[in-house]
C-alpha atoms as a PDB file:
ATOM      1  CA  UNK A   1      36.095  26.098   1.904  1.00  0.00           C
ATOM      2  CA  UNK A   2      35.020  27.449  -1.730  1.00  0.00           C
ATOM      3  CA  UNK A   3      34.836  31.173  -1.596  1.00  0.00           C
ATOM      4  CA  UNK A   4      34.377  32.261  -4.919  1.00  0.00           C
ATOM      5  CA  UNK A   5      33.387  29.893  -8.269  1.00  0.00           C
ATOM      6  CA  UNK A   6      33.266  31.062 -11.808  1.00  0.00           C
ATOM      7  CA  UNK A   7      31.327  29.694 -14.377  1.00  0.00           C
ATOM      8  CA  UNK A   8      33.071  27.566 -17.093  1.00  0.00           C
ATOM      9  CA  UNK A   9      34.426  29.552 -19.744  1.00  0.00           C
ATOM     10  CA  UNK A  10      34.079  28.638 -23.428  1.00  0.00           C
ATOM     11  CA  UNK A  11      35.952  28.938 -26.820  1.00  0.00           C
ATOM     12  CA  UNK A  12      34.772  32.266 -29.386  1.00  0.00           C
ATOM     13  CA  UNK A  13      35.748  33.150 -32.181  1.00  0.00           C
ATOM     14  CA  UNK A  14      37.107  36.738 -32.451  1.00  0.00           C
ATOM     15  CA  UNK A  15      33.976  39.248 -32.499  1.00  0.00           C
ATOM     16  CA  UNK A  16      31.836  37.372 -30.625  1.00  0.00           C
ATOM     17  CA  UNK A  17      30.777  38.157 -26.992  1.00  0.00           C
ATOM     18  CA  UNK A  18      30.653  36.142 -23.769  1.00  0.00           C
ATOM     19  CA  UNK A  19      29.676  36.177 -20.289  1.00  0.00           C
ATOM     20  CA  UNK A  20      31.232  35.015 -16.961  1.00  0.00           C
ATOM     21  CA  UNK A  21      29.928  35.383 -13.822  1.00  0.00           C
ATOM     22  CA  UNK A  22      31.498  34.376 -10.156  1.00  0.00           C
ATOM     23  CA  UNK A  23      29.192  33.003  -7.501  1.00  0.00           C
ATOM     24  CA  UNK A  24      30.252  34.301  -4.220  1.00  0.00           C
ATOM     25  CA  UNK A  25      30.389  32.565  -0.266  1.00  0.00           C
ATOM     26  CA  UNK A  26      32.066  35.771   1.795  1.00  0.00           C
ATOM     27  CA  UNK A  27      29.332  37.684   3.287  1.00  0.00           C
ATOM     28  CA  UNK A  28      28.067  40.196   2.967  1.00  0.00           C
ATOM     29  CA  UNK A  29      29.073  40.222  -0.688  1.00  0.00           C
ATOM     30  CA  UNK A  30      28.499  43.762  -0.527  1.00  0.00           C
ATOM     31  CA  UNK A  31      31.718  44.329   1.057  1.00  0.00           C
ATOM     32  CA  UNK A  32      33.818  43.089  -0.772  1.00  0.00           C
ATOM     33  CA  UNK A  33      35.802  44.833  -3.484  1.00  0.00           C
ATOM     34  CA  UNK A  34      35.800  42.557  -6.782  1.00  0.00           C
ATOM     35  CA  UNK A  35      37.937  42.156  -9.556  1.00  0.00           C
ATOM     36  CA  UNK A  36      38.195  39.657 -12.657  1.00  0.00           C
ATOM     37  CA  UNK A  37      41.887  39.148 -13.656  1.00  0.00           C
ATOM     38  CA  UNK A  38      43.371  37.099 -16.655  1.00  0.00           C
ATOM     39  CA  UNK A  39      46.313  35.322 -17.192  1.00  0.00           C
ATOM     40  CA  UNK A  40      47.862  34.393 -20.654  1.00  0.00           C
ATOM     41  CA  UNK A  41      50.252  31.130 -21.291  1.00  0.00           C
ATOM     42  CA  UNK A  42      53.344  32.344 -20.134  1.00  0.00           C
ATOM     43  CA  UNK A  43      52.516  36.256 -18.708  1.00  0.00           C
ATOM     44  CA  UNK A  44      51.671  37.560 -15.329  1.00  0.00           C
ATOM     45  CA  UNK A  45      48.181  37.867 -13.978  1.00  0.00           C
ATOM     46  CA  UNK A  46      46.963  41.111 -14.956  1.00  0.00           C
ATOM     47  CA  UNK A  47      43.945  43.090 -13.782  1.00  0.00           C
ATOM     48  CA  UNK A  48      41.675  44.039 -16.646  1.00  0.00           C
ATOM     49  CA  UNK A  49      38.051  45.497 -14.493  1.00  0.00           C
ATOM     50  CA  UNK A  50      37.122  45.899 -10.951  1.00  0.00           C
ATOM     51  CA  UNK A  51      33.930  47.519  -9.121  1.00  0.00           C
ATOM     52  CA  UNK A  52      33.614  49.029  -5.623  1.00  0.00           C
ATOM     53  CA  UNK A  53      31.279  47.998  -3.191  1.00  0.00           C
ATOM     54  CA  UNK A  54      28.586  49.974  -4.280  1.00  0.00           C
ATOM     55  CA  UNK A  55      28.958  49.860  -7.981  1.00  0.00           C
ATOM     56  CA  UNK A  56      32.369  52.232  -9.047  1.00  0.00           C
ATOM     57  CA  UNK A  57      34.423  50.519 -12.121  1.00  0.00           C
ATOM     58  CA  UNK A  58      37.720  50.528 -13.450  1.00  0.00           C
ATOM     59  CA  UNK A  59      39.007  48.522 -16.588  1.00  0.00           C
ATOM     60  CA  UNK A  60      42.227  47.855 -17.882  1.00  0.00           C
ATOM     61  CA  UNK A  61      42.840  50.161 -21.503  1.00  0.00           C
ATOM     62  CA  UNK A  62      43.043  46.701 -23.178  1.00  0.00           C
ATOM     63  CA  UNK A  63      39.721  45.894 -22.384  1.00  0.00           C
ATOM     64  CA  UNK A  64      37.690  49.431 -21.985  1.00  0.00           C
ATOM     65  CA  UNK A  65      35.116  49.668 -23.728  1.00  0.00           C
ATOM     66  CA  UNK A  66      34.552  46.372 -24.807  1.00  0.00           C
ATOM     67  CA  UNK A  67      34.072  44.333 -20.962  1.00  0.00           C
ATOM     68  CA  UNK A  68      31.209  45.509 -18.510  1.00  0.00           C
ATOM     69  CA  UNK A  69      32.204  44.334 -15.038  1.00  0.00           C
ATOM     70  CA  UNK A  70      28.982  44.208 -12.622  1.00  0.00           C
ATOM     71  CA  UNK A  71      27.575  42.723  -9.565  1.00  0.00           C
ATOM     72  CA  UNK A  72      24.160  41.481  -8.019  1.00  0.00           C
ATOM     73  CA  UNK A  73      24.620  42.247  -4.151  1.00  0.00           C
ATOM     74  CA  UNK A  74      21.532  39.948  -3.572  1.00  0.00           C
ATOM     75  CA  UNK A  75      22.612  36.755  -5.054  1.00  0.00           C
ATOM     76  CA  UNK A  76      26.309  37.175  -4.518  1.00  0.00           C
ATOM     77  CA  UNK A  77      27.211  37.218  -8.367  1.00  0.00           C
ATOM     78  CA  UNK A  78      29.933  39.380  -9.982  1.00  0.00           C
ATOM     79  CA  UNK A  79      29.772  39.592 -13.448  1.00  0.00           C
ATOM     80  CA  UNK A  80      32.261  39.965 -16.599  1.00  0.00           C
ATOM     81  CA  UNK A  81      30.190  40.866 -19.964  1.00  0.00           C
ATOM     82  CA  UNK A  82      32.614  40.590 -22.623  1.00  0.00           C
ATOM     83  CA  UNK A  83      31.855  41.687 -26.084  1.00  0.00           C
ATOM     84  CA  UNK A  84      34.340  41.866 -29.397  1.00  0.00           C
ATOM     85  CA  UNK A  85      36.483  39.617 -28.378  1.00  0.00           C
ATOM     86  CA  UNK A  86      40.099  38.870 -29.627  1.00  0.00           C
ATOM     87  CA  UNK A  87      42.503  36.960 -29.954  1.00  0.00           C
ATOM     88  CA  UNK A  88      44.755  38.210 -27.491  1.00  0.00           C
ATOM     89  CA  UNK A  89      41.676  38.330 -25.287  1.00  0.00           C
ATOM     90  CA  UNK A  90      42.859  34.230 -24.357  1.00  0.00           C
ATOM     91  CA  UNK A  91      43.777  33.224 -21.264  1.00  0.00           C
ATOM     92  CA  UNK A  92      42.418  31.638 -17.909  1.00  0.00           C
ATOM     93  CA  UNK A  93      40.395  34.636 -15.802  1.00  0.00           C
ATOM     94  CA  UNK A  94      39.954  34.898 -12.275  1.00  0.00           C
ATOM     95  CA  UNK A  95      37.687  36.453 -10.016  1.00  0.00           C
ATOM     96  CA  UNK A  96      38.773  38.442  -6.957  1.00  0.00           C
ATOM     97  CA  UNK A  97      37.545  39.806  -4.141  1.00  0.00           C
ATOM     98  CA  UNK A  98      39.113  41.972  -0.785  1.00  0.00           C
ATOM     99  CA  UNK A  99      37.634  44.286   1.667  1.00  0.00           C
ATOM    100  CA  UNK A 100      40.712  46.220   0.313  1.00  0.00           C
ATOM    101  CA  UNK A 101      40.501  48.509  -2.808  1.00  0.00           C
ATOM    102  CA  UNK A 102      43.381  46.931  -4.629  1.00  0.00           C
ATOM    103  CA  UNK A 103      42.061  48.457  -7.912  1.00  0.00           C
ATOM    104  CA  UNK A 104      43.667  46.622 -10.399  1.00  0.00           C
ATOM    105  CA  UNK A 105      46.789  45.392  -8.524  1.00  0.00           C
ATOM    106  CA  UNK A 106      46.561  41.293  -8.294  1.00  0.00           C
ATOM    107  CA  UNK A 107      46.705  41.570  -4.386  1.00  0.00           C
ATOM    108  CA  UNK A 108      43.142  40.373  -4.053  1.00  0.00           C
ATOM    109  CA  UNK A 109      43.160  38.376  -0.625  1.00  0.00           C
ATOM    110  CA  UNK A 110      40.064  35.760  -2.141  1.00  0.00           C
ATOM    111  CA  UNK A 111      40.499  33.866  -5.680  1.00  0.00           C
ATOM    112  CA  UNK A 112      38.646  31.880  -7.690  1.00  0.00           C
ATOM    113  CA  UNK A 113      39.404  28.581  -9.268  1.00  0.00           C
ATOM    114  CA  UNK A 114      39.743  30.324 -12.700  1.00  0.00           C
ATOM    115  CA  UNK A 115      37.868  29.337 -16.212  1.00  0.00           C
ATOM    116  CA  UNK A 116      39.503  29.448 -19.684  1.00  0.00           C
ATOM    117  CA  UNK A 117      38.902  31.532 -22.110  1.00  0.00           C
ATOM    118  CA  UNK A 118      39.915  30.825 -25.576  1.00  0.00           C
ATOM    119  CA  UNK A 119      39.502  33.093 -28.713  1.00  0.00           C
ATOM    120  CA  UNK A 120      40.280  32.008 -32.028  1.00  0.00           C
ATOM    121  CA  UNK A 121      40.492  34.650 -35.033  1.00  0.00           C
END
């Protein structure tokens, strides 16, 4: 049973800007905490933005001020706006969601399949 599907990722070059966005099944959406996570070749998973239930965000300082995380609460969507990309920006990201705040801690109970993200400078 799919849960939670994010759209195919893409290859950038460094400075550019792209969007992901994770189409939800768990209802109500709006109860869910959501995060998007990333994983490079060889690293851990690592939490780089989440948002509360009704709209409270947190990023990662490797990614702060450069990704907007958001959601649409009436079409199940969570979104990842990512703008100046870099290099070290690569890797496969994940969306998350819990009806526990896990902030930025991986222990999401609800993952997507992932989508890569490459970034070439």
């Amino acid at each position: 049973q799919v849960q939670l599907v994010e759209s195919r990722g893409d290859s950038v070059q460094a400075g550019g800007s792209l969007r992901l966005s994770c189409a939800s099944s768990l209802y109500p959406f709006s109860a869910y905490y959501m995060g998007w996570f990333r994983q490079a070749p060889g690293k851990g998973r690592e939490g780089i933005a989440v948002i509360g239930r009704v709209g409270a965000t947190d990023y990662a300082l490797s990614v702060k001020g450069r990704f907007t995380i958001s959601r649409d609460n009436a079409n199940n969507i969570l979104y990842l706006q990512m703008n100046s990309l870099k290099a070290e920006d690569t890797g496969m990201y994940y969306c998350a969601a819990d009806r526990v705040d896990w902030r930025l801690l991986p222990r999401y109970n609800y993952w997507g399949q992932g989508t890569q993200v490459t970034v070439s400078s």
